[in-house]
Protein backbone atom coordinates (compact mmCIF):
# COMPACT_ATOMS: atom_id res chain seq x y z
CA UNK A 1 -58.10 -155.74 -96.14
CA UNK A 2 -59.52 -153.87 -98.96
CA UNK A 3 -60.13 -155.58 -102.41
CA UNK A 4 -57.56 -154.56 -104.62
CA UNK A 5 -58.62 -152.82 -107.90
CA UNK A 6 -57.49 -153.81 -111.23
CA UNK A 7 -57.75 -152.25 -114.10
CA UNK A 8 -59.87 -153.97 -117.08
CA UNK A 9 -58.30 -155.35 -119.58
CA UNK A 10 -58.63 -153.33 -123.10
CA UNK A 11 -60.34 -156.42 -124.80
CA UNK A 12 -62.84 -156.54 -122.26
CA UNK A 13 -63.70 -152.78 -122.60
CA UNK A 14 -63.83 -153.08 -126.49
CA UNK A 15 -66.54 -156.15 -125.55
CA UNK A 16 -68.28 -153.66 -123.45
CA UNK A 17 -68.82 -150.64 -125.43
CA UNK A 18 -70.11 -152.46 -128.56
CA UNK A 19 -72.60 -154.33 -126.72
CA UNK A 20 -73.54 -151.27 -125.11
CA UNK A 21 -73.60 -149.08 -128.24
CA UNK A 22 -74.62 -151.62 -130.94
CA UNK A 23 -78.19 -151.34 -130.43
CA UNK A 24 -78.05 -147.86 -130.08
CA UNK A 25 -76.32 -147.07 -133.25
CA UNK A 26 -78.67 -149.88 -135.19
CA UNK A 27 -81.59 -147.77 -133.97
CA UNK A 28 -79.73 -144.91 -135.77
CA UNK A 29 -78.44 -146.70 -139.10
CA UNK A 30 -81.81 -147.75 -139.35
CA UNK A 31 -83.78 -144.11 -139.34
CA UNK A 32 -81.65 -143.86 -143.00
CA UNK A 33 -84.04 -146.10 -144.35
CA UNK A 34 -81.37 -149.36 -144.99
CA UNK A 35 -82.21 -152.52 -144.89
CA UNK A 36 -80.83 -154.82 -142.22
CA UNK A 37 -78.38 -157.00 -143.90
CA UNK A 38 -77.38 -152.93 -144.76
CA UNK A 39 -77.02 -151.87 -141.69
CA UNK A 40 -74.98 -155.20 -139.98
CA UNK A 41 -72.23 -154.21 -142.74
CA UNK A 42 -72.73 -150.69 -141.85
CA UNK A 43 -72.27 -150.94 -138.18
CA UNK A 44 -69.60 -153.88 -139.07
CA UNK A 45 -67.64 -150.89 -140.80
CA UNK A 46 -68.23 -148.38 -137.99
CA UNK A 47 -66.47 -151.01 -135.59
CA UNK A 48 -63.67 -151.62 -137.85
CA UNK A 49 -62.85 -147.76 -138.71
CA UNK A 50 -63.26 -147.15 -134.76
CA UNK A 51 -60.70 -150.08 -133.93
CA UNK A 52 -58.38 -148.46 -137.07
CA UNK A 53 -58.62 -144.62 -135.91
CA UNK A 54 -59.56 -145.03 -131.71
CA UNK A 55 -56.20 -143.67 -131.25
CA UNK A 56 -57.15 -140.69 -133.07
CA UNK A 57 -60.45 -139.75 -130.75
CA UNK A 58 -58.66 -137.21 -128.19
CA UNK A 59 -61.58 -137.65 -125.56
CA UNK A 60 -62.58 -140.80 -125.06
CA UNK A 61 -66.38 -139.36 -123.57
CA UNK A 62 -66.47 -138.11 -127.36
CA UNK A 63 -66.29 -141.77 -128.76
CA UNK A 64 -70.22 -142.45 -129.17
CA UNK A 65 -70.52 -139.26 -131.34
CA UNK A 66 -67.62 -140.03 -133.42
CA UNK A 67 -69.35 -143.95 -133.42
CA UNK A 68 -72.84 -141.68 -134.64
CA UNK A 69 -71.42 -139.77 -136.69
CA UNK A 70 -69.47 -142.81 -138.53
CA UNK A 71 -73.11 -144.69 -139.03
CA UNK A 72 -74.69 -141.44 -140.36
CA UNK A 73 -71.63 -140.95 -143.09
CA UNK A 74 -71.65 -144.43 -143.84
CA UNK A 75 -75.21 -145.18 -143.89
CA UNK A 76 -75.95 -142.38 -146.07
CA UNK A 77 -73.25 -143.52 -148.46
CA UNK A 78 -74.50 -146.49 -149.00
CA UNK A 79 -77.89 -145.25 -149.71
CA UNK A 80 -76.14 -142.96 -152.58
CA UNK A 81 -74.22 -146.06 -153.75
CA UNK A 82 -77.38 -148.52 -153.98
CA UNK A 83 -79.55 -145.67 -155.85
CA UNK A 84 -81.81 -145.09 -152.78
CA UNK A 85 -80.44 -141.12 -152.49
CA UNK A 86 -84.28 -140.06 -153.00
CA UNK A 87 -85.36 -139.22 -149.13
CA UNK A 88 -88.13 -140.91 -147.50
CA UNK A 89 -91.11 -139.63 -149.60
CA UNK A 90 -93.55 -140.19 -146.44
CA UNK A 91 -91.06 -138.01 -144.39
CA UNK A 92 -90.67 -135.22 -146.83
CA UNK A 93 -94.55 -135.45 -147.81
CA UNK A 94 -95.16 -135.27 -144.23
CA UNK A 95 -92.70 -132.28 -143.58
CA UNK A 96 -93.46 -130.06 -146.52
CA UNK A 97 -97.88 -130.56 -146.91
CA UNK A 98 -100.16 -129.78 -144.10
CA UNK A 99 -102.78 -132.53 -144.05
CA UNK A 100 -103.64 -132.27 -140.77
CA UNK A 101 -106.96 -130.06 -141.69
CA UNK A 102 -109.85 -130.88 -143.64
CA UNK A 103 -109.52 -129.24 -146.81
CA UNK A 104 -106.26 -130.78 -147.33
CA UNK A 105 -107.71 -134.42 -146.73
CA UNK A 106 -109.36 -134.67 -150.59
CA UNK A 107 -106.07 -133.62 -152.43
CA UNK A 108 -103.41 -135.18 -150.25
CA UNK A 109 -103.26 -138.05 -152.44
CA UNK A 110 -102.29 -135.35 -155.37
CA UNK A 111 -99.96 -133.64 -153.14
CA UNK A 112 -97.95 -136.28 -152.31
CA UNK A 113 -97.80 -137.28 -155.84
CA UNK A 114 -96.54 -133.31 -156.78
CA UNK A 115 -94.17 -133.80 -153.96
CA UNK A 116 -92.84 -136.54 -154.89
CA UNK A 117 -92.27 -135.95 -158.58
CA UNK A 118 -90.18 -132.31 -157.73
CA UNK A 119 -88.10 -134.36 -154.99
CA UNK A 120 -87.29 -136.71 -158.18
CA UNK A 121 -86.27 -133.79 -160.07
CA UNK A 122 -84.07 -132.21 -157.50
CA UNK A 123 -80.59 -133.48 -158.30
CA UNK A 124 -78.85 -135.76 -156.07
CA UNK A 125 -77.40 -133.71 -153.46
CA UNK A 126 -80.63 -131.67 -153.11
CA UNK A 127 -82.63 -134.95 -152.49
CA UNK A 128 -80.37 -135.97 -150.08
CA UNK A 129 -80.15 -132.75 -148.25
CA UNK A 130 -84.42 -132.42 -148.23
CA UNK A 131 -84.71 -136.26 -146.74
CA UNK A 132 -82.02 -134.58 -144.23
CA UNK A 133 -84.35 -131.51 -143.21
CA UNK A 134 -87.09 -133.77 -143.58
CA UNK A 135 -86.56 -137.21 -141.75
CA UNK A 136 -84.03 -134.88 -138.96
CA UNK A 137 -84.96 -131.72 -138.01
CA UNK A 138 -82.99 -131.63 -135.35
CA UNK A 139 -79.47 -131.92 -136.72
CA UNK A 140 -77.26 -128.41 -136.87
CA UNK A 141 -75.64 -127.32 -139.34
CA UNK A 142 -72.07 -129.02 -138.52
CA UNK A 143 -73.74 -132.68 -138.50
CA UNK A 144 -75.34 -131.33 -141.90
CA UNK A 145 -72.59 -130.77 -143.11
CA UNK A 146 -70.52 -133.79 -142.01
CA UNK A 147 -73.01 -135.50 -143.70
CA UNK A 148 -73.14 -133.77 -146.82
CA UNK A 149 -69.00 -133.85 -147.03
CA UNK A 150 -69.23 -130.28 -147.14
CA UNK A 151 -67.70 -126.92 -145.37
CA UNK A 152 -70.09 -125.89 -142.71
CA UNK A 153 -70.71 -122.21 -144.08
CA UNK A 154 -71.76 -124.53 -147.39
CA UNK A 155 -75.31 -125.27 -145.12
CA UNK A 156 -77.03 -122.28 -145.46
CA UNK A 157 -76.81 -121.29 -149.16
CA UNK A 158 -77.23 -125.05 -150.28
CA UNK A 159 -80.39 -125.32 -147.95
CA UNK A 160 -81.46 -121.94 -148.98
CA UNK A 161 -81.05 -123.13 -152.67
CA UNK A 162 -82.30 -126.51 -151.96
CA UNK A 163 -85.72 -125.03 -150.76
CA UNK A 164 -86.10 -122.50 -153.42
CA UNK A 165 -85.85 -125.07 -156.16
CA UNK A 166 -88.32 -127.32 -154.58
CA UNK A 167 -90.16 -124.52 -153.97
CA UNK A 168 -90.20 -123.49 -157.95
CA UNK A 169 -91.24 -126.99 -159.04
CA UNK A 170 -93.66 -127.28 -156.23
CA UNK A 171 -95.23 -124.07 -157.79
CA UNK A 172 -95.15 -125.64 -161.03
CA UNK A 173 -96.78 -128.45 -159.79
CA UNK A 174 -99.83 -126.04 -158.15
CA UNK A 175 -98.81 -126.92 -154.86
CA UNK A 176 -96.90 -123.38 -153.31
CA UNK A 177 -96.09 -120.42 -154.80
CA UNK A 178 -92.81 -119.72 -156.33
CA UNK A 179 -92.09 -116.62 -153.98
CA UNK A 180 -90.56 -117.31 -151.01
């Protein structure tokens, strides 16, 4: 006689996929730079919306990148709400000055500073969008501009933008030169 099969129960699977996917999204909440009692109402938000709008996920293999996606939205808001929009300065000084070689070693300390100061002057959404290309490279364009609340043809021309206007008070700064 074989064992019969039966199904588990929907409170049971709900246990199981945020104890498997908890730790894996507070890995991601915490690459925004949030601190932790941040990210436990983050994620606690992600877990209500998902039990609120589940029905609305059409494949259920999607659900961890809707979960992601959630905790990226959510954990950038609340770095926009709580002032912190400036990115990471050590990600954005480490993904826009070359200090790898020797001549760069005695001004990287003035570098960072120039850096720094044009990120500040960048408006919000430009700050936001260089910590983006700086502290995730990897993302495409639609996860930009999920993130960004913005149509995905928006990515290009407000990255192109972006760049040029760090790139003009970069130059005024010494740092690059104003022609791209």
């Amino acid at each position: 006689m074989s064992p019969t099969h039966h199904p588990q129960p929907a409170a049971d699977r709900l246990t199981a996929l945020v104890a498997t996917l908890t730790p894996q999204l507070r890995d991601h909440v915490r690459r925004f730079a949030v601190g932790p009692q941040d990210c436990d109402d983050i994620l606690q938000d992600v877990w209500m919306l998902y039990l609120l709008h589940r029905h609305r996920i059409a494949d259920q293999e999607r659900t961890a990148a809707w979960l992601r996606t959630t905790a990226s939205r959510r954990a950038l808001r609340r770095r926009l709400d709580s002032g912190a929009e400036r990115a990471d300065q050590a990600a954005v000084e480490q993904a826009l000055i070359d200090t790898a070689g020797p001549a760069h070693h005695a001004t990287a300390a003035e570098q960072r500073r120039a850096v720094r100061r044009a990120v500040a002057r960048l408006d919000r959404r430009d700050r936001l969008l260089a910590g983006i290309m700086a502290t995730r490279p990897d993302l495409g364009y639609r996860a930009i501009a999920e993130l960004l609340d913005v149509a995905i043809d928006s990515v290009g021309p407000l990255r192109r933008r972006c760049l040029n206007r760090l790139r003009v008070l970069l130059a005024a700064e010494g740092i690059t030169d104003p022609a791209p």
